[in-house]
N, C-alpha and C. Protein backbone atom coordinates (compact mmCIF):
# COMPACT_ATOMS: atom_id res chain seq x y z
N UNK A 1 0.85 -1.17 0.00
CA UNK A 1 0.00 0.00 0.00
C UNK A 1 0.90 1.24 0.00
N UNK A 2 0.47 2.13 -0.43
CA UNK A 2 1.15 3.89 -0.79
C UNK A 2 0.18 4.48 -0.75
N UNK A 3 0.38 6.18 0.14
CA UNK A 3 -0.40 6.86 0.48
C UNK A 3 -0.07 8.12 0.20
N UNK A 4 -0.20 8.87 -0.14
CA UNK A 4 -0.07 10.22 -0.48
C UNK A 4 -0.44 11.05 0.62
N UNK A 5 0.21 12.02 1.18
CA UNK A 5 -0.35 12.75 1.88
C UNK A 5 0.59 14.25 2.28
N UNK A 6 -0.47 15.17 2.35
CA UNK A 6 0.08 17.13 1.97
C UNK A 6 0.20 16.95 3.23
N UNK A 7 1.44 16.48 4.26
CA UNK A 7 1.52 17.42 5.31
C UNK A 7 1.42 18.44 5.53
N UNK A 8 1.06 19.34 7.02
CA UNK A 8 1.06 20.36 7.08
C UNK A 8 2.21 20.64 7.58
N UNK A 9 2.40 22.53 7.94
CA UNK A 9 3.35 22.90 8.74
C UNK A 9 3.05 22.62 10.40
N UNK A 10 4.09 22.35 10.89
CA UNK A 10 4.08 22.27 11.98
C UNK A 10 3.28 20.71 12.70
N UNK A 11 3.58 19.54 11.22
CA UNK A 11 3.19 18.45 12.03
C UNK A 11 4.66 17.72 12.13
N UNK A 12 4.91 17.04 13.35
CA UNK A 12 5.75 16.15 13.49
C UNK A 12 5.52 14.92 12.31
N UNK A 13 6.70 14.44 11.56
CA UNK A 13 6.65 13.31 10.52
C UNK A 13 7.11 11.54 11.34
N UNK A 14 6.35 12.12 12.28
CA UNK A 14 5.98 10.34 12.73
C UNK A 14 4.80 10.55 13.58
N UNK A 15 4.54 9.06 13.72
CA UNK A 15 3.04 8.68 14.60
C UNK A 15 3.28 8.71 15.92
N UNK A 16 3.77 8.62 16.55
CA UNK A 16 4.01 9.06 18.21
C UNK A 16 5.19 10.00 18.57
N UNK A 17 4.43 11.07 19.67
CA UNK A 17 5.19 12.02 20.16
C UNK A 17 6.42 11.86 20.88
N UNK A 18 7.43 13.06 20.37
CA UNK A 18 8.66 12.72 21.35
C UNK A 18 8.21 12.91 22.70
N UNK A 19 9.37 11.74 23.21
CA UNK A 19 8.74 11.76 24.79
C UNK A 19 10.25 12.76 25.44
N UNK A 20 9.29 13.46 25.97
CA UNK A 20 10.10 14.93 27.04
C UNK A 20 9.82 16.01 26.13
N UNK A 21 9.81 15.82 24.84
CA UNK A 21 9.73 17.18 24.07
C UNK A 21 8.10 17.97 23.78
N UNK A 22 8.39 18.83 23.36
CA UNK A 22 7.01 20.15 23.11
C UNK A 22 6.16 19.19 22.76
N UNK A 23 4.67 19.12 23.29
CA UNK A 23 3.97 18.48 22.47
C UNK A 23 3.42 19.06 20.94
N UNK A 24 3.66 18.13 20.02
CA UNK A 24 3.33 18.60 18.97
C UNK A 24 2.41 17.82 18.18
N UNK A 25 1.31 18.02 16.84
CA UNK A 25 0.73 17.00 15.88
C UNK A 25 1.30 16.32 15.35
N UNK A 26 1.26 14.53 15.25
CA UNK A 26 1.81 13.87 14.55
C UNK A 26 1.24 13.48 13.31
N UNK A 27 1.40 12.34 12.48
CA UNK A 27 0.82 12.13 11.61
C UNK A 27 -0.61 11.43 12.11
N UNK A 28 -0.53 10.65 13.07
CA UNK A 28 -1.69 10.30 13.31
C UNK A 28 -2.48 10.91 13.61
N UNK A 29 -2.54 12.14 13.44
CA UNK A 29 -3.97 13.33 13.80
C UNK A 29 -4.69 13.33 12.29
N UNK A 30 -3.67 12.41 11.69
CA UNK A 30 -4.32 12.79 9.85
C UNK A 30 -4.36 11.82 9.14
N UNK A 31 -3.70 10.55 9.39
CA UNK A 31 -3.90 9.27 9.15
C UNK A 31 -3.90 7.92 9.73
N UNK A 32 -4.76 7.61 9.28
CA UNK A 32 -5.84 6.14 10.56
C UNK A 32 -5.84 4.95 9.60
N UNK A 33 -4.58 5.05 9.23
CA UNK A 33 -4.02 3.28 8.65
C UNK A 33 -3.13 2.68 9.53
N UNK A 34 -3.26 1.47 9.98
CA UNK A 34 -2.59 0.58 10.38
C UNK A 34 -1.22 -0.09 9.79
N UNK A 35 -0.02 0.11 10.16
CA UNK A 35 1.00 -0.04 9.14
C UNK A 35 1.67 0.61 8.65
N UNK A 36 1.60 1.58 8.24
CA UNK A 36 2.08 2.50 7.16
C UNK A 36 3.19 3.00 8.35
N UNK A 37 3.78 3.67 7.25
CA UNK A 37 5.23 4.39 7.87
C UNK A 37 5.53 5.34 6.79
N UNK A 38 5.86 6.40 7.43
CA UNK A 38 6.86 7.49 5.92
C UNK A 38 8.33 6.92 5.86
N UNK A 39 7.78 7.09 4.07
CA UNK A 39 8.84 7.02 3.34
C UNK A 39 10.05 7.99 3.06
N UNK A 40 10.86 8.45 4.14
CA UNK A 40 11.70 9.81 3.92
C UNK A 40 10.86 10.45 5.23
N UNK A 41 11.08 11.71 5.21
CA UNK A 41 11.08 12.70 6.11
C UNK A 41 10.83 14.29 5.53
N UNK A 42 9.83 15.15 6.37
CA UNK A 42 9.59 16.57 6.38
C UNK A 42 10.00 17.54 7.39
N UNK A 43 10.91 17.88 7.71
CA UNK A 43 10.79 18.85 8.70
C UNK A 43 9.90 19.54 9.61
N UNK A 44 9.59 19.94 10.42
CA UNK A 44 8.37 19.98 10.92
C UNK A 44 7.94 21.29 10.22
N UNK A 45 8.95 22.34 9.96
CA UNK A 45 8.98 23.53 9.41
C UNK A 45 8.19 23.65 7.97
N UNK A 46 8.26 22.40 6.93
CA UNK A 46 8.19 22.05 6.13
C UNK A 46 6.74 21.24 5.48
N UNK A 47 6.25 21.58 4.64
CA UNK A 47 4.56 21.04 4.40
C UNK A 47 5.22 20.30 2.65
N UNK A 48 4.10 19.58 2.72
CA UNK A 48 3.71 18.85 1.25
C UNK A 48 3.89 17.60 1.18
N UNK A 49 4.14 17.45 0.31
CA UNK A 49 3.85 15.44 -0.41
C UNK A 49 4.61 14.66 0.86
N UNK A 50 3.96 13.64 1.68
CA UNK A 50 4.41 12.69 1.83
C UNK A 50 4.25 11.36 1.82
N UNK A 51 5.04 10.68 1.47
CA UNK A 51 4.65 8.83 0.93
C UNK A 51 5.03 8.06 2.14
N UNK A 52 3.70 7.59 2.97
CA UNK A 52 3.83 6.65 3.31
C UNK A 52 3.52 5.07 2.97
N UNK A 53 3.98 4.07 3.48
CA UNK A 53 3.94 2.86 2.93
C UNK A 53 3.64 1.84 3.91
N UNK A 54 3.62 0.58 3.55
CA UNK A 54 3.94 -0.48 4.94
C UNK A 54 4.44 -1.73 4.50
N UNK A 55 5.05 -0.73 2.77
CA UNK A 55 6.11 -2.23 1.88
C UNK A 55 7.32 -1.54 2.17
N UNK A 56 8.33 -2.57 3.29
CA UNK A 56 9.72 -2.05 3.82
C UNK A 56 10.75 -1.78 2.48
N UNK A 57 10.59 -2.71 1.83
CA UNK A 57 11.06 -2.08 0.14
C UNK A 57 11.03 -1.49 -0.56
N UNK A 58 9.71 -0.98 -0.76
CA UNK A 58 9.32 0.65 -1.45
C UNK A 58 9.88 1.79 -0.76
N UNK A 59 9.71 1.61 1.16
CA UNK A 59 10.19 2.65 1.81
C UNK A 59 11.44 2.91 1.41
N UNK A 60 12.11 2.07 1.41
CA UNK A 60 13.90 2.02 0.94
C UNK A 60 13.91 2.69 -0.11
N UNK A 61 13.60 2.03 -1.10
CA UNK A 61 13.67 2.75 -2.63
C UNK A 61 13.61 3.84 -2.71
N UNK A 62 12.42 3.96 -1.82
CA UNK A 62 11.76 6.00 -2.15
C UNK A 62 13.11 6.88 -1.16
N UNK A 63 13.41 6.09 -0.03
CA UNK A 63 13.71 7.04 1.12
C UNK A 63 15.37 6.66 0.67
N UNK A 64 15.94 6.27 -0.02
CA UNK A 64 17.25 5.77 0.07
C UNK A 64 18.13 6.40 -0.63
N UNK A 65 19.13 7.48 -0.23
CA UNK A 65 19.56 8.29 -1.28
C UNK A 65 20.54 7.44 -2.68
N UNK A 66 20.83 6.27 -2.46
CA UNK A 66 21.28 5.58 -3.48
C UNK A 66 20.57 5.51 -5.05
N UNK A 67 18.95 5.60 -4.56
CA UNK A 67 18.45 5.27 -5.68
C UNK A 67 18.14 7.00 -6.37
N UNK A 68 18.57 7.86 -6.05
CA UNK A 68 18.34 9.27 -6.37
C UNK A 68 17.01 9.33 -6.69
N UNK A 69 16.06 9.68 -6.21
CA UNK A 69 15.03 9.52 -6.77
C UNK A 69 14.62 11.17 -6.96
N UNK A 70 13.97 11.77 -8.25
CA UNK A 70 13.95 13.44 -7.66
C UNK A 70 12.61 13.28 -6.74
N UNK A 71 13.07 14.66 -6.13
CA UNK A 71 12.48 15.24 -5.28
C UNK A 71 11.95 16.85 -5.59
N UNK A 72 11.09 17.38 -5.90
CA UNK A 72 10.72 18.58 -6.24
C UNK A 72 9.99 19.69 -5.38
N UNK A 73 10.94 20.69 -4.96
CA UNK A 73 9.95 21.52 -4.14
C UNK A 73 9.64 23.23 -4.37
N UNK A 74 8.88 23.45 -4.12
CA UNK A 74 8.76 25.07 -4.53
C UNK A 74 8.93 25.43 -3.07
N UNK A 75 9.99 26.34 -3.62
CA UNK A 75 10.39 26.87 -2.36
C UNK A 75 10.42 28.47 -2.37
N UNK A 76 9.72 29.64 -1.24
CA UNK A 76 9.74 30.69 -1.27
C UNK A 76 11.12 31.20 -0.61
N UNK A 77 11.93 32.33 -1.20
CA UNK A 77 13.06 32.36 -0.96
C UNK A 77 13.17 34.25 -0.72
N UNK A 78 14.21 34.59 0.39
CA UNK A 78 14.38 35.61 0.65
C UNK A 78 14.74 36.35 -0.58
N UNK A 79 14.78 37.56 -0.93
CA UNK A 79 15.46 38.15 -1.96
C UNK A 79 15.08 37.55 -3.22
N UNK A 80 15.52 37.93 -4.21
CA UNK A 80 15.29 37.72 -5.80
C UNK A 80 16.90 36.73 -5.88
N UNK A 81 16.90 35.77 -6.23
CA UNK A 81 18.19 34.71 -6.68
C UNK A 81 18.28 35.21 -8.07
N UNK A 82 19.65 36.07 -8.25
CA UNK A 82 20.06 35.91 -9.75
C UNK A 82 20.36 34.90 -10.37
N UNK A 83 20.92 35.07 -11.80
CA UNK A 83 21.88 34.33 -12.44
C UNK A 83 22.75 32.92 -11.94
N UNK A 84 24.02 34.03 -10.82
CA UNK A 84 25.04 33.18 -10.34
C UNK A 84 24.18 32.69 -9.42
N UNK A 85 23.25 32.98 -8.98
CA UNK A 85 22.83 31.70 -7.54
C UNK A 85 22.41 30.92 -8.38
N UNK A 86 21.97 30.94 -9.14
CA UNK A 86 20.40 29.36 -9.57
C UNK A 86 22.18 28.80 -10.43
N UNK A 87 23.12 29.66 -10.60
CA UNK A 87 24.08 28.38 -11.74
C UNK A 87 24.81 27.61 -10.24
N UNK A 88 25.11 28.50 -9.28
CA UNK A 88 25.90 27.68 -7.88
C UNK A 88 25.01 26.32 -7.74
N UNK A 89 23.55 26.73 -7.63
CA UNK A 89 22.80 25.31 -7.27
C UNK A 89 22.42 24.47 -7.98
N UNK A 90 22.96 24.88 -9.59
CA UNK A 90 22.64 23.89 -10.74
C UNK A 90 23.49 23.00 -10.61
N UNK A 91 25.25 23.63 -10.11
CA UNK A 91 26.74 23.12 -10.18
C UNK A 91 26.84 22.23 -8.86
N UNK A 92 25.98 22.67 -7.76
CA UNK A 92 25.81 22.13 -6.43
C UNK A 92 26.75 23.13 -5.78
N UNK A 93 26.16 22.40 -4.46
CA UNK A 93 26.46 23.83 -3.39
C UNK A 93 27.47 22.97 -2.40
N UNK A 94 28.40 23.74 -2.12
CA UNK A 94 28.88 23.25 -0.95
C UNK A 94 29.19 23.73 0.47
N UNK A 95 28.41 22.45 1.15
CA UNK A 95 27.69 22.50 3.20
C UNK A 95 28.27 22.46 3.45
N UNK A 96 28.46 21.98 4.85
CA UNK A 96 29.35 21.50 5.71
C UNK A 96 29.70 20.02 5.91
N UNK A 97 28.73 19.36 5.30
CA UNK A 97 28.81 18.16 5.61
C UNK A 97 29.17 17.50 3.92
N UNK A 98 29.43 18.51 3.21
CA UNK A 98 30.19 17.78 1.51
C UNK A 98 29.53 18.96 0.65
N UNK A 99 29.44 18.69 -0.57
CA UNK A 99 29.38 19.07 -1.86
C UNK A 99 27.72 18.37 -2.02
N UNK A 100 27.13 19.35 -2.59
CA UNK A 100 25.60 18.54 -2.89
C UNK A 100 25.17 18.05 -4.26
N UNK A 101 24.84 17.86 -4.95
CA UNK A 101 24.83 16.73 -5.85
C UNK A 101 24.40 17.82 -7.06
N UNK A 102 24.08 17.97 -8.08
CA UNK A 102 23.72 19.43 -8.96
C UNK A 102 21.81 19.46 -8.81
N UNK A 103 21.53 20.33 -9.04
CA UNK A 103 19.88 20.23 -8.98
C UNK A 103 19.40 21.06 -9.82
N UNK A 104 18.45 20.72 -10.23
CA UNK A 104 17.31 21.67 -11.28
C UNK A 104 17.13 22.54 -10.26
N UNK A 105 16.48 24.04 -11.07
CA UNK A 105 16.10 25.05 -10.60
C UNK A 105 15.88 26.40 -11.77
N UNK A 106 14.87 26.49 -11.22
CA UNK A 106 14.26 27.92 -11.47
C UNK A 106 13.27 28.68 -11.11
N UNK A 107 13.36 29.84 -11.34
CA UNK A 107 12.53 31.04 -10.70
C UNK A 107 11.33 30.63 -11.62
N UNK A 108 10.16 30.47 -10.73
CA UNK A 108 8.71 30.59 -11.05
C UNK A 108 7.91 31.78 -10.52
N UNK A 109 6.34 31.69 -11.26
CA UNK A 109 5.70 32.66 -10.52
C UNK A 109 5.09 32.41 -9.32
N UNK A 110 4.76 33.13 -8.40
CA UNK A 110 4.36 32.42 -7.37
C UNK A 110 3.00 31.39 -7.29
N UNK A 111 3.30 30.21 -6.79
CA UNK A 111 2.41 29.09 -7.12
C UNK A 111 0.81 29.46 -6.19
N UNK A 112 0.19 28.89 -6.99
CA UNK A 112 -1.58 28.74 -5.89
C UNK A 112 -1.37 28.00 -4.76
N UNK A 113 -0.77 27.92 -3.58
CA UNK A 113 -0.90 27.39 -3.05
C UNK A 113 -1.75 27.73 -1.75
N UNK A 114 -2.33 26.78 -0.67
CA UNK A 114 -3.36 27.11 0.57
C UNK A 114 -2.46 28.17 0.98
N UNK A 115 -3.35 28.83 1.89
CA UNK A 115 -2.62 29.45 2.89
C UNK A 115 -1.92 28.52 4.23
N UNK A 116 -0.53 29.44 4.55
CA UNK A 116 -0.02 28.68 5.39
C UNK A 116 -0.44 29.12 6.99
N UNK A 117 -0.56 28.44 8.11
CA UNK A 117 -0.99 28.92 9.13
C UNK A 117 0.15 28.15 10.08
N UNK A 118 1.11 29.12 10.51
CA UNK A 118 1.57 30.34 10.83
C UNK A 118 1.14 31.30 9.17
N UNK A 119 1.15 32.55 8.78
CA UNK A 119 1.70 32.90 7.43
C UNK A 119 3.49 33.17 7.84
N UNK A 120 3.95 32.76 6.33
CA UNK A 120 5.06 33.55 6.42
C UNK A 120 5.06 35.20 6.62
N UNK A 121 6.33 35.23 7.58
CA UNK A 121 6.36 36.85 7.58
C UNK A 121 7.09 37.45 7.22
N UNK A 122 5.81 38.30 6.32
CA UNK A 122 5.88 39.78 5.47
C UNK A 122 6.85 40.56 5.90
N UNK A 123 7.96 41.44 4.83
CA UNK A 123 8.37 42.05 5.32
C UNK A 123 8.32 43.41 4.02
N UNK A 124 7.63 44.53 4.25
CA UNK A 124 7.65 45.39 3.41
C UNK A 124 9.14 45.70 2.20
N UNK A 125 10.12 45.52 3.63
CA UNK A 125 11.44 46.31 2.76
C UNK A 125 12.09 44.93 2.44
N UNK A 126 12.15 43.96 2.59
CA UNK A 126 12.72 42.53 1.84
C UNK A 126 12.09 42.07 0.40
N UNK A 127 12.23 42.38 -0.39
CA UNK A 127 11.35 41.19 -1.72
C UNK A 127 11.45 39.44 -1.14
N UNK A 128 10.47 38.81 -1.92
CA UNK A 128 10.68 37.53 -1.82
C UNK A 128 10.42 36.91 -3.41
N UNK A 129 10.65 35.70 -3.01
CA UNK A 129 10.41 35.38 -4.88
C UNK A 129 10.64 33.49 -4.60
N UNK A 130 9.96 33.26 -5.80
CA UNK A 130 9.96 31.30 -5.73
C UNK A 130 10.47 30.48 -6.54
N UNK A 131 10.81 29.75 -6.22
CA UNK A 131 12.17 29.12 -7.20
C UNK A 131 10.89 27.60 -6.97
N UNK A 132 11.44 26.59 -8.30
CA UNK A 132 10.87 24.96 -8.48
C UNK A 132 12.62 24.55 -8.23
N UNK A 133 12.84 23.52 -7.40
CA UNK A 133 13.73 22.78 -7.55
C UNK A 133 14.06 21.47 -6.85
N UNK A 134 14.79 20.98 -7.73
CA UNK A 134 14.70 19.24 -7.32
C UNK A 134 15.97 19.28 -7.21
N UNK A 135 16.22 18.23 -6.23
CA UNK A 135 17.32 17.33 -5.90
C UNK A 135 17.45 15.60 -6.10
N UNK A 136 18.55 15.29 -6.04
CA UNK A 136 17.79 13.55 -5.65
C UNK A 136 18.94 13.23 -4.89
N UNK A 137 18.90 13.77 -3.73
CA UNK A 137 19.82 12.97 -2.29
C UNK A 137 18.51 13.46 -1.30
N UNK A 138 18.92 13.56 0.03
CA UNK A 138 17.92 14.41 1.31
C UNK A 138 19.05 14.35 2.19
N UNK A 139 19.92 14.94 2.08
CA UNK A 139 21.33 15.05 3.16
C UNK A 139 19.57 16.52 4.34
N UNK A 140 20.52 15.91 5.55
CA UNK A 140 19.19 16.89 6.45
C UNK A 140 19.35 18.41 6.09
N UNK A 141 17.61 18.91 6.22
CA UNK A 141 17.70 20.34 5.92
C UNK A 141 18.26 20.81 4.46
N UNK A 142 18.42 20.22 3.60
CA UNK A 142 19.07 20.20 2.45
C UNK A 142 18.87 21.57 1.81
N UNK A 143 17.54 21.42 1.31
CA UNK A 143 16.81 22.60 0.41
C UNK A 143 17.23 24.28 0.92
N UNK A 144 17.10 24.03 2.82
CA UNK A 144 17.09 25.16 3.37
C UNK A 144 18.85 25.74 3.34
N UNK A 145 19.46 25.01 3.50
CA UNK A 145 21.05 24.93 3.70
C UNK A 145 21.54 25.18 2.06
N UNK A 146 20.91 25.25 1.29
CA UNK A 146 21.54 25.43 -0.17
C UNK A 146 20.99 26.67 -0.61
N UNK A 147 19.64 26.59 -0.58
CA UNK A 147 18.94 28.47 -0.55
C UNK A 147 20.00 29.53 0.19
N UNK A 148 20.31 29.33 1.73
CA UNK A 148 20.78 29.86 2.62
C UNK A 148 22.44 30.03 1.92
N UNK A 149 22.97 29.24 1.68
CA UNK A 149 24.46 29.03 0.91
C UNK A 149 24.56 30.09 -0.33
N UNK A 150 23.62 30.51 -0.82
CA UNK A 150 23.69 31.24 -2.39
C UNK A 150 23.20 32.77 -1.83
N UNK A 151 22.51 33.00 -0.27
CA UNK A 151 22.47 33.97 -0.16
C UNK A 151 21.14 34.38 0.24
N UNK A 152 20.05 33.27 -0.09
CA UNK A 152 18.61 33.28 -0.42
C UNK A 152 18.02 32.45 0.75
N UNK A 153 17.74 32.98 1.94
CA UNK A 153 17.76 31.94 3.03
C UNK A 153 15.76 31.35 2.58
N UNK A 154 15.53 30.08 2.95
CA UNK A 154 14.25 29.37 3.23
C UNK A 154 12.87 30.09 3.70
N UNK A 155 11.76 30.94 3.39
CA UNK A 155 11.52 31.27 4.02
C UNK A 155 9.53 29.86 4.21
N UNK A 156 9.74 29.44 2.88
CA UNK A 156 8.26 28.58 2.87
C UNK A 156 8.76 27.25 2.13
N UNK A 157 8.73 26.08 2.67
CA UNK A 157 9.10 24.53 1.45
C UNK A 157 7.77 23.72 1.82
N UNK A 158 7.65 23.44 0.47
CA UNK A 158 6.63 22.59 -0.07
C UNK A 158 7.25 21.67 -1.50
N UNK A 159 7.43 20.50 -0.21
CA UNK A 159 7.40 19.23 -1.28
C UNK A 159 6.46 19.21 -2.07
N UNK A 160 6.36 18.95 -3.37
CA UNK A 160 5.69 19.19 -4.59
C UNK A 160 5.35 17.78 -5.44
N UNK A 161 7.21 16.86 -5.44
CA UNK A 161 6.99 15.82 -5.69
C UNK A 161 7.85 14.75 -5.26
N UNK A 162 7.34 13.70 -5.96
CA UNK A 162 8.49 12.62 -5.12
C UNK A 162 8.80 11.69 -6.26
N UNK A 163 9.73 11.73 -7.28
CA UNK A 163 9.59 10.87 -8.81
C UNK A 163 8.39 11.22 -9.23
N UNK A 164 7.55 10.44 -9.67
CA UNK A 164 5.92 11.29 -10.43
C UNK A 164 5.02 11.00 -9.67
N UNK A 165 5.13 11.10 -8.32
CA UNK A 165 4.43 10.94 -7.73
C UNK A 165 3.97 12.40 -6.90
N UNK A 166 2.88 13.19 -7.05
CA UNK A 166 2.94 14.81 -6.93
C UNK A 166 1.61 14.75 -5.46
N UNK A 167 1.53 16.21 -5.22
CA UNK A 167 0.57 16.35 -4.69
C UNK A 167 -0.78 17.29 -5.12
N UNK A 168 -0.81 17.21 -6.11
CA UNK A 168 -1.85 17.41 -7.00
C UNK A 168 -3.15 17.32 -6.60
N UNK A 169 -4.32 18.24 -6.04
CA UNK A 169 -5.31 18.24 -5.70
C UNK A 169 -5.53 17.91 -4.17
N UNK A 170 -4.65 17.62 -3.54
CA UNK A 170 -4.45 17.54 -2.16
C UNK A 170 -3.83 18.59 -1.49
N UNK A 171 -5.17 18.68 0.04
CA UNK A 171 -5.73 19.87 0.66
C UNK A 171 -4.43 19.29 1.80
N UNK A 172 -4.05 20.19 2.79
CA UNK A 172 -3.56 20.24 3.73
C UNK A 172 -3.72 19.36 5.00
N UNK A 173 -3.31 18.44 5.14
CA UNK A 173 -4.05 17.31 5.88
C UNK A 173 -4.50 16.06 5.22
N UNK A 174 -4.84 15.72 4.24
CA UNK A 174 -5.89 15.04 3.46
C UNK A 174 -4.38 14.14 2.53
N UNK A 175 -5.02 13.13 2.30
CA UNK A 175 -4.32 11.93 1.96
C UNK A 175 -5.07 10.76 0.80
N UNK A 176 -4.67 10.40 0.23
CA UNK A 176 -5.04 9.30 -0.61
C UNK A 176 -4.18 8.58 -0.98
N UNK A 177 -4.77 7.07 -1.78
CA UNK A 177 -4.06 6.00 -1.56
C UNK A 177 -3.59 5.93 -2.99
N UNK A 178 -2.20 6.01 -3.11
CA UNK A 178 -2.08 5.79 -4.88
C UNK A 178 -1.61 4.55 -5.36
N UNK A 179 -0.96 3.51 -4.16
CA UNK A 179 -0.53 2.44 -4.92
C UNK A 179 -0.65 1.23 -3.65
């Protein structure tokens, strides 16, 4: 079984709460299958597509940076990214923890997406602007740590896709079964 599902912001990406820490929403406030497990990981900071499963082999596949699988997210970004930023993150960026692998990217218009609750915050004298871009590793924090590297720190990520597997017509919370 495979499940699709638009996390929100600010849910924890597992089914039971850390014990000692903030209480927070897990996935089980949003899905009531028996079995399943995510495939990969969202930040809590972080909303959109996630694949859970309860075939330990698919999880691998999807979640395993060996098999590169892309990953696509629209991400709202501080400032306007010229030229040389989107070619640094085409060439890959380099963290602290290595060199990141090259990734698609480009400046889009800003996408339809729900509103987010927190909203991001507005800032009159900052521009912001939205970039589409894929990777296929998930070294942690990735997306935010490579925006941040070119100059353009994270300010909204939304997983978008996962190989062709998208979140297409799915509300915030809400889940369906695709495979």
């Amino acid at each position: 079984m495979l499940l699709a599902l638009n996390k929100p912001y600010g849910v924890l990406c597992q089914f039971s709460p850390e014990a000692g820490a903030p209480l927070r929403p897990t996935l089980a406030a949003y899905v009531d299958v028996p079995g399943v497990y995510p495939a990969g990981r969202l930040d809590l900071d972080s909303e959109g597509l996630l694949l859970l499963t309860d075939d330990g082999r698919l999880q691998a596949r999807i979640a395993d940076p060996r098999f590169k699988l892309a990953k696509t997210y629209l991400v709202q970004v501080e400032g306007e990214p010229g030229d040389e930023a989107l070619a640094t993150l085409r060439r890959g960026t380099q963290l602290k923890d290595g060199m990141t692998l090259p990734a698609e990217v480009e400046r889009i218009d800003p996408p339809a997406l729900w509103p987010r609750d927190p909203p991001v915050r507005f800032r009159k004298t900052v521009a912001d602007s939205w970039l589409r871009l894929t990777i296929r590793e998930g070294k942690n924090r990735q997306v935010r740590r490579m925006t941040a590297s070119v100059g353009h720190p994270t300010l909204r990520l939304v997983r978008w896709a996962v190989g062709d597997w998208t979140l297409d017509g799915l509300a915030p919370g809400a889940w369906r079964q695709i495979g």
